[in-house]
N, C-alpha and C. Protein backbone atom coordinates (compact mmCIF):
# COMPACT_ATOMS: atom_id res chain seq x y z
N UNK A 1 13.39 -6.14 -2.28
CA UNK A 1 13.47 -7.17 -1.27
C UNK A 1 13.86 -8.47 -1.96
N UNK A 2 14.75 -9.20 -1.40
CA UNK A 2 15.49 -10.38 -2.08
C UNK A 2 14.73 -11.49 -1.85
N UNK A 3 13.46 -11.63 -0.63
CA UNK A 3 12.97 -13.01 -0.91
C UNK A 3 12.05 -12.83 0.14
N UNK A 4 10.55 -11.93 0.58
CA UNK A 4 9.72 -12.07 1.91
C UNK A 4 10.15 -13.58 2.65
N UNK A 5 10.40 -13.36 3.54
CA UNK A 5 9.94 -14.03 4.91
C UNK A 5 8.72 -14.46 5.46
N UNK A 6 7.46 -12.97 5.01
CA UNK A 6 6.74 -13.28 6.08
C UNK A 6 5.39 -12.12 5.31
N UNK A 7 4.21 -12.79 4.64
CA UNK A 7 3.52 -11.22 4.29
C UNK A 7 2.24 -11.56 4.27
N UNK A 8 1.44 -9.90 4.40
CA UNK A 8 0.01 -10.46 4.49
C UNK A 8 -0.53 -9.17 3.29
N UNK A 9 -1.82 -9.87 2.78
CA UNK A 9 -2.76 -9.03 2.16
C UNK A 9 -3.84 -8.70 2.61
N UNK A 10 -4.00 -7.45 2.16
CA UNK A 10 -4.94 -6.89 2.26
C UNK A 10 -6.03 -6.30 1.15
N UNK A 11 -7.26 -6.59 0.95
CA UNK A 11 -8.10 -6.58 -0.27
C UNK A 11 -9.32 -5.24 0.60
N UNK A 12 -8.97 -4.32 -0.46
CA UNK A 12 -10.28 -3.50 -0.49
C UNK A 12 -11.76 -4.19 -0.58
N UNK A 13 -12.76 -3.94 0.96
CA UNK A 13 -13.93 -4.67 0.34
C UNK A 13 -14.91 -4.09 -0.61
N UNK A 14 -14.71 -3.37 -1.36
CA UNK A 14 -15.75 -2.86 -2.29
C UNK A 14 -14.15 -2.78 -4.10
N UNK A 15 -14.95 -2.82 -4.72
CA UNK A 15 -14.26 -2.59 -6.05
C UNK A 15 -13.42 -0.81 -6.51
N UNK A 16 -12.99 -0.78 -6.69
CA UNK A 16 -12.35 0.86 -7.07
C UNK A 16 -13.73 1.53 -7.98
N UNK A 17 -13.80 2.48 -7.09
CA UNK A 17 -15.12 3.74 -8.23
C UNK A 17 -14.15 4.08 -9.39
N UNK A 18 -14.91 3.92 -10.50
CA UNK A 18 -14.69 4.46 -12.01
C UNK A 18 -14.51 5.99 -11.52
N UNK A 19 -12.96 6.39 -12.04
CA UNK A 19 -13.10 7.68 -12.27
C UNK A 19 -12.17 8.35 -11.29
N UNK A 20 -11.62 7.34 -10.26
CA UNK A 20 -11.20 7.80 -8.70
C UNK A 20 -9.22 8.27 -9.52
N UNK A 21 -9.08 9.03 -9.01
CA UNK A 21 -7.31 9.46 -9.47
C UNK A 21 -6.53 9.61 -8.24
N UNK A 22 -6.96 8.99 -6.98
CA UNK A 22 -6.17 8.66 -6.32
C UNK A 22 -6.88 8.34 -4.76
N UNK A 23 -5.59 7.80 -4.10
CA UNK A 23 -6.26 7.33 -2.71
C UNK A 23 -5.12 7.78 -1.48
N UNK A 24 -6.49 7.57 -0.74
CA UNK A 24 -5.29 7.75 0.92
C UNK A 24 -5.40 6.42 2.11
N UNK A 25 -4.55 6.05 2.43
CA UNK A 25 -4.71 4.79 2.98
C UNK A 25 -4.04 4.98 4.22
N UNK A 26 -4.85 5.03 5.53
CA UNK A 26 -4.33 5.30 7.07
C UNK A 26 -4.12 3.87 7.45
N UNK A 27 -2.89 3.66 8.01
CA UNK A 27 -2.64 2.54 8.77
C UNK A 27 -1.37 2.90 9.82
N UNK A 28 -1.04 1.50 10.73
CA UNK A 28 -0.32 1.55 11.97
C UNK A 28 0.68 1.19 12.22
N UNK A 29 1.62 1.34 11.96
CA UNK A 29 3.20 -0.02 11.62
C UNK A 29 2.77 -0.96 12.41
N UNK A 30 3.12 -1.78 11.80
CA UNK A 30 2.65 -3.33 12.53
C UNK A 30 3.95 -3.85 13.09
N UNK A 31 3.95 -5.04 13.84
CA UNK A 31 5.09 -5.36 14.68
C UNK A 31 5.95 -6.22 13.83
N UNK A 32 7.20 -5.91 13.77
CA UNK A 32 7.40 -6.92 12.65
C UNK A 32 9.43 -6.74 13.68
N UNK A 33 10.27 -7.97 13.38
CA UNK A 33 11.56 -7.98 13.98
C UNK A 33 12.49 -6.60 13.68
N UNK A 34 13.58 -6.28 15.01
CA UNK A 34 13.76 -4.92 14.74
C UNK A 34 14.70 -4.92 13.22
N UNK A 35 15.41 -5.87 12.99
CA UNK A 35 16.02 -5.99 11.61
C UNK A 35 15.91 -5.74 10.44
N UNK A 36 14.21 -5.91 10.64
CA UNK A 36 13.91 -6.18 9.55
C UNK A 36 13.33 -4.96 8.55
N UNK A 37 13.13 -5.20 7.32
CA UNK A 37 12.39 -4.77 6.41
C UNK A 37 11.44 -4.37 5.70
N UNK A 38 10.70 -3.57 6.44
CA UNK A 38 8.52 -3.64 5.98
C UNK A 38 8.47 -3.19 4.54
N UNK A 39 7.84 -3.49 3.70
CA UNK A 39 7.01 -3.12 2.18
C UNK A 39 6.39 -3.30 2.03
N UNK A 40 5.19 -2.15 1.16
CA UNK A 40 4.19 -2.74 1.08
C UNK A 40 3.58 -2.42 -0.50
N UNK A 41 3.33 -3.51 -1.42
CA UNK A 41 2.62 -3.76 -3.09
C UNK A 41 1.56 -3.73 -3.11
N UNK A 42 1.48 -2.55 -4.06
CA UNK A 42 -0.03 -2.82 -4.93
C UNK A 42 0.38 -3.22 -6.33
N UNK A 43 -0.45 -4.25 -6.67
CA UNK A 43 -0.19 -4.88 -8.27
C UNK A 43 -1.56 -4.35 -9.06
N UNK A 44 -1.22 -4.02 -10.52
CA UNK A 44 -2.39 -4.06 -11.43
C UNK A 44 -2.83 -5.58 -11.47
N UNK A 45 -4.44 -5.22 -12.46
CA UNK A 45 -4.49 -6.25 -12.32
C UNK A 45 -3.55 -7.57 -13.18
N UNK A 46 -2.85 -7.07 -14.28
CA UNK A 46 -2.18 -8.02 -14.55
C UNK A 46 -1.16 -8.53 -14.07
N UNK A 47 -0.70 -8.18 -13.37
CA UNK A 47 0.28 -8.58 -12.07
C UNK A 47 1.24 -7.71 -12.23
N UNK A 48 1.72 -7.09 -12.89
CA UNK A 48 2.58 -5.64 -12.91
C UNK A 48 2.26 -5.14 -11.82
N UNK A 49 3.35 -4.36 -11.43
CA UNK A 49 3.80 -3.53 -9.90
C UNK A 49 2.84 -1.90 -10.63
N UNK A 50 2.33 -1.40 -9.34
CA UNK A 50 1.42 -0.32 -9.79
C UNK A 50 2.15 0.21 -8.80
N UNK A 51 2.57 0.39 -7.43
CA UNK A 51 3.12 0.96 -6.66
C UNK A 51 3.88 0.29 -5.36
N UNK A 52 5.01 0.90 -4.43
CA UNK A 52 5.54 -0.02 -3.76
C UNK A 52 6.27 0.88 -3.33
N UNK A 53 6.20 1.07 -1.42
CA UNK A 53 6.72 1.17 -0.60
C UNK A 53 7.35 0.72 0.21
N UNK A 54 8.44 1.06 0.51
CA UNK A 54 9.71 0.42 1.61
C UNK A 54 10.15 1.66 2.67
N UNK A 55 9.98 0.84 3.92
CA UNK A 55 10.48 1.54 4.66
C UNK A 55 11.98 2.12 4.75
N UNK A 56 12.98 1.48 4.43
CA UNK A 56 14.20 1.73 4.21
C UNK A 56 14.66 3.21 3.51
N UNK A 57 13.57 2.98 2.38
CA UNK A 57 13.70 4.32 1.46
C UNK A 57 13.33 5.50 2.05
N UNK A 58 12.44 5.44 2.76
CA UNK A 58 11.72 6.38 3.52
C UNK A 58 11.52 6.85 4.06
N UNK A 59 12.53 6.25 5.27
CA UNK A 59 13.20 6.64 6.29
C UNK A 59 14.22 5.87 7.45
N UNK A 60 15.31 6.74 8.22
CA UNK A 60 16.55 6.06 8.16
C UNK A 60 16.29 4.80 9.40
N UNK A 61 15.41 4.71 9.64
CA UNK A 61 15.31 2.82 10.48
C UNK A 61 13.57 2.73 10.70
N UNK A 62 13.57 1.49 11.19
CA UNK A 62 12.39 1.05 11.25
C UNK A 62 11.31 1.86 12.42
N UNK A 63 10.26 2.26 11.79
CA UNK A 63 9.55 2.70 13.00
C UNK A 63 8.95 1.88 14.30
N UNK A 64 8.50 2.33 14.87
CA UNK A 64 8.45 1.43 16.23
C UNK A 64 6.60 1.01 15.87
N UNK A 65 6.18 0.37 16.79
CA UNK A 65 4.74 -0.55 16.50
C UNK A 65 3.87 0.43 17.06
N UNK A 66 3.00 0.71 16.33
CA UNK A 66 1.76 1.73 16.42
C UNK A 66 2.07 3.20 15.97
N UNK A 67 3.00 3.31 15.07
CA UNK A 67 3.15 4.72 14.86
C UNK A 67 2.25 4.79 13.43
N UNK A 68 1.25 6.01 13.49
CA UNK A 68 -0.03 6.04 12.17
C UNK A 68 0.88 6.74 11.02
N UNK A 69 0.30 6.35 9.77
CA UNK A 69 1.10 6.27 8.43
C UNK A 69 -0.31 7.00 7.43
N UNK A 70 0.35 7.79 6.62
CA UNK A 70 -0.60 7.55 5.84
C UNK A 70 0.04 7.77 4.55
N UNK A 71 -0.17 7.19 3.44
CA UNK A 71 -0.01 6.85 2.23
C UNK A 71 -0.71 7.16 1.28
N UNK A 72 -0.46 8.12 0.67
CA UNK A 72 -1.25 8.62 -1.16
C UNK A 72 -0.08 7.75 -1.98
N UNK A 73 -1.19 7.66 -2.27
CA UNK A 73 -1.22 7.67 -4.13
C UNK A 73 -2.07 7.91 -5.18
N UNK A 74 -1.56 8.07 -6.02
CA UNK A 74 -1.96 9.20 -7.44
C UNK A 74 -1.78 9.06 -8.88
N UNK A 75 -2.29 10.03 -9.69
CA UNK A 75 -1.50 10.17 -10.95
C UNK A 75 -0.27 10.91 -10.72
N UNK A 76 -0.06 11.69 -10.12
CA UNK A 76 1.42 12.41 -9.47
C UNK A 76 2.76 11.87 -8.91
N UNK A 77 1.81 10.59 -8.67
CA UNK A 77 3.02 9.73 -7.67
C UNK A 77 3.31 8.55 -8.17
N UNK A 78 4.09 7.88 -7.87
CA UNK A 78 4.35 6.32 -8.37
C UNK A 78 3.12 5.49 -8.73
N UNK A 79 3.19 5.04 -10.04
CA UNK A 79 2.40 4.21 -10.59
C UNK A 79 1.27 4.89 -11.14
N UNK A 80 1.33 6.15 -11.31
CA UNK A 80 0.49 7.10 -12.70
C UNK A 80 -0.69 6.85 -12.16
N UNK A 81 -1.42 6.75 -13.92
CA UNK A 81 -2.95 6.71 -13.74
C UNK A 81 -3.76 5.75 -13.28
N UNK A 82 -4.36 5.71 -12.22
CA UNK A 82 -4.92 4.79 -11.48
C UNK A 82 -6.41 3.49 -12.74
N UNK A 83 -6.56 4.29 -13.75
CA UNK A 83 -7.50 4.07 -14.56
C UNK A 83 -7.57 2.26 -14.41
N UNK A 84 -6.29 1.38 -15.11
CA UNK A 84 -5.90 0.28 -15.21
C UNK A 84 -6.66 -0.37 -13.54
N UNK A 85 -7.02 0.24 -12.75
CA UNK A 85 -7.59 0.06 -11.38
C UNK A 85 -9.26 -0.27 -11.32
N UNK A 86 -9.75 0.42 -11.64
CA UNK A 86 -11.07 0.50 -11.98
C UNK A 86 -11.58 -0.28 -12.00
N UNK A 87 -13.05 -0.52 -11.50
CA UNK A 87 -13.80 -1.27 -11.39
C UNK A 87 -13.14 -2.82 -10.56
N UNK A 88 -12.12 -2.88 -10.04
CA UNK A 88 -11.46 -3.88 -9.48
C UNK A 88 -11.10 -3.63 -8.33
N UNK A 89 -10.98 -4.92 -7.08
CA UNK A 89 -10.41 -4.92 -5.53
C UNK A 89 -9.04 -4.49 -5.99
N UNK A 90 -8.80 -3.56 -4.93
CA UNK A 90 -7.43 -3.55 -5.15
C UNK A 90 -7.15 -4.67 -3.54
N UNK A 91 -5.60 -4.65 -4.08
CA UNK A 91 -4.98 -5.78 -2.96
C UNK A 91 -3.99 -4.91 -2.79
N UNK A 92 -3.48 -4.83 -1.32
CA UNK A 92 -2.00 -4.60 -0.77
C UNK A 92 -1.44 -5.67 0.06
N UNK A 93 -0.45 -5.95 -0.42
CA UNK A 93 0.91 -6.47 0.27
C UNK A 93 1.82 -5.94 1.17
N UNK A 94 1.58 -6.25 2.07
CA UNK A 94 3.13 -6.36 2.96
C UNK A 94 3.81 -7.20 3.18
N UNK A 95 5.43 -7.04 3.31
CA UNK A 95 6.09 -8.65 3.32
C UNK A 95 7.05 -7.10 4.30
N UNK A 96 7.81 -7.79 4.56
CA UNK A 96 9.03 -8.63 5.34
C UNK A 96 10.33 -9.46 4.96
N UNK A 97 11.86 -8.74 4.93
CA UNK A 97 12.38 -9.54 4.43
C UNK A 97 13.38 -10.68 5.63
N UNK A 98 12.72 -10.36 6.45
CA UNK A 98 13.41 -10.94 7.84
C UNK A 98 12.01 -11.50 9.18
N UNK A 99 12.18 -12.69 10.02
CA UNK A 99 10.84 -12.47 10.92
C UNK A 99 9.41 -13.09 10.05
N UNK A 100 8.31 -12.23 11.38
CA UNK A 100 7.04 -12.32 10.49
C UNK A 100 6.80 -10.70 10.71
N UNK A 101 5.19 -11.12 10.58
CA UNK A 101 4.35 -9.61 10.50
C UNK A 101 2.90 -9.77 11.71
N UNK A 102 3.25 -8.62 12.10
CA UNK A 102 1.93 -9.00 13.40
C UNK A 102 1.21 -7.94 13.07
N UNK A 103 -0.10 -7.18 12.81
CA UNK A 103 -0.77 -6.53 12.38
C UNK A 103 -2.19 -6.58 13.18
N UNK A 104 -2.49 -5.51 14.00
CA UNK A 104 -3.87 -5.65 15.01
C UNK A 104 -4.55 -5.51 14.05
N UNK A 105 -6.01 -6.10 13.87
CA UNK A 105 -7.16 -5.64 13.52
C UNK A 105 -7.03 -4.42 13.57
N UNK A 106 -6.99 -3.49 14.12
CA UNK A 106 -6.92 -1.84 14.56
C UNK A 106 -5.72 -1.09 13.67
N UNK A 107 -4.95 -2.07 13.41
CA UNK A 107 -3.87 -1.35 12.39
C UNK A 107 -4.47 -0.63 10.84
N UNK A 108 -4.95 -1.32 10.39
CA UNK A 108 -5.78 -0.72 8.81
C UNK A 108 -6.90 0.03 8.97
N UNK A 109 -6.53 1.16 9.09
CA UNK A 109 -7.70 2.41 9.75
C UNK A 109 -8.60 2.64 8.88
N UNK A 110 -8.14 2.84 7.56
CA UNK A 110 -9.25 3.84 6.39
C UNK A 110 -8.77 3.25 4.95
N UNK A 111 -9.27 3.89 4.41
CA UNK A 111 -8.99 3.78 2.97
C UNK A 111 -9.99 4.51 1.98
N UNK A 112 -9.45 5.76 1.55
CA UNK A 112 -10.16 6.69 0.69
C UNK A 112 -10.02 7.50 -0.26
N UNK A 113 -11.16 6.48 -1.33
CA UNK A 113 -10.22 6.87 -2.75
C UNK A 113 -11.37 8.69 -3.33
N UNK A 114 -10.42 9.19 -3.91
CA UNK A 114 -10.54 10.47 -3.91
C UNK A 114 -10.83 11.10 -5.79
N UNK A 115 -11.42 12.12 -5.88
CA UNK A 115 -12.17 12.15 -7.05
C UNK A 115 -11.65 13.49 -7.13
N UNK A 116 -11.04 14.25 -8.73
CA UNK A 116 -9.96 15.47 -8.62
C UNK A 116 -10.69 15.14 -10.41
N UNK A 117 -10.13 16.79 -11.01
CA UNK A 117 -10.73 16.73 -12.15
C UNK A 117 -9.57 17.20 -13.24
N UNK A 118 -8.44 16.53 -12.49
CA UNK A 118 -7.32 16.78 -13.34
C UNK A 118 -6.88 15.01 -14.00
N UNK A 119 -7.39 14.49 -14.19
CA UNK A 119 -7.26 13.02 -14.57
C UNK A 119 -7.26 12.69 -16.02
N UNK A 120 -6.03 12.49 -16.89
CA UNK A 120 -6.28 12.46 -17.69
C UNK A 120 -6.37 10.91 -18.59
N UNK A 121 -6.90 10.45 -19.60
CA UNK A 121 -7.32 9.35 -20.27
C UNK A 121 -6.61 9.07 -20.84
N UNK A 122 -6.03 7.38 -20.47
CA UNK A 122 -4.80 6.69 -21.57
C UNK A 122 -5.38 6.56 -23.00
């Protein structure tokens, strides 16, 4: 994305469990202009990109407002071992590269980080 427009965060209220190798995160497309561009960042904590979704990539136009999403991530998937996570809020970003972002309360359904015994140690 060449420059958000328009973005909001979102902060896990509890810290990441030691040990977790991945998560699932239910949410709602939020209303955002038909033009436009949805993504959404998770940063480590040093501000390095840990993972990052775009709708564009993902599929061939924008979905319409209220359609449910759900999102893993992993050691399998973009942005490896979750370890660098630990014991810390994670934050997600969404921006917008066109417009704003309208997002119901009701849009951010869940968030559940998941415990697997294939995890291996940097």
């Amino acid at each position: 994305m060449k420059k958000a427009s328009d973005k909001i965060t979102f902060k896990t209220s509890v810290k990441c469990p030691i040990g977790f190798d991945s998560w699932t995160f239910f949410w709602t497309y939020p209303e955002i202009d038909k033009d436009a561009n949805l993504e959404y960042l998770v940063l480590k904590p040093n501000g390095k990109k840990y993972c990052h979704w775009k709708t564009r990539e993902h599929m061939n136009k924008n979905p319409k407002k209220g359609l449910a999403f759900r999102s893993d991530f992993g050691i399998n998937f973009e942005g490896g071992n979750p370890k660098c996570l630990y014991n810390k809020k994670l934050e997600i970003t969404f921006m917008v590269d066109k417009g704003t972002i309208k997002f119901d309360k009701k849009d951010i359904k869940n968030f559940k980080f998941q415990f697997h015994k294939t995890i291996k140690t940097l």
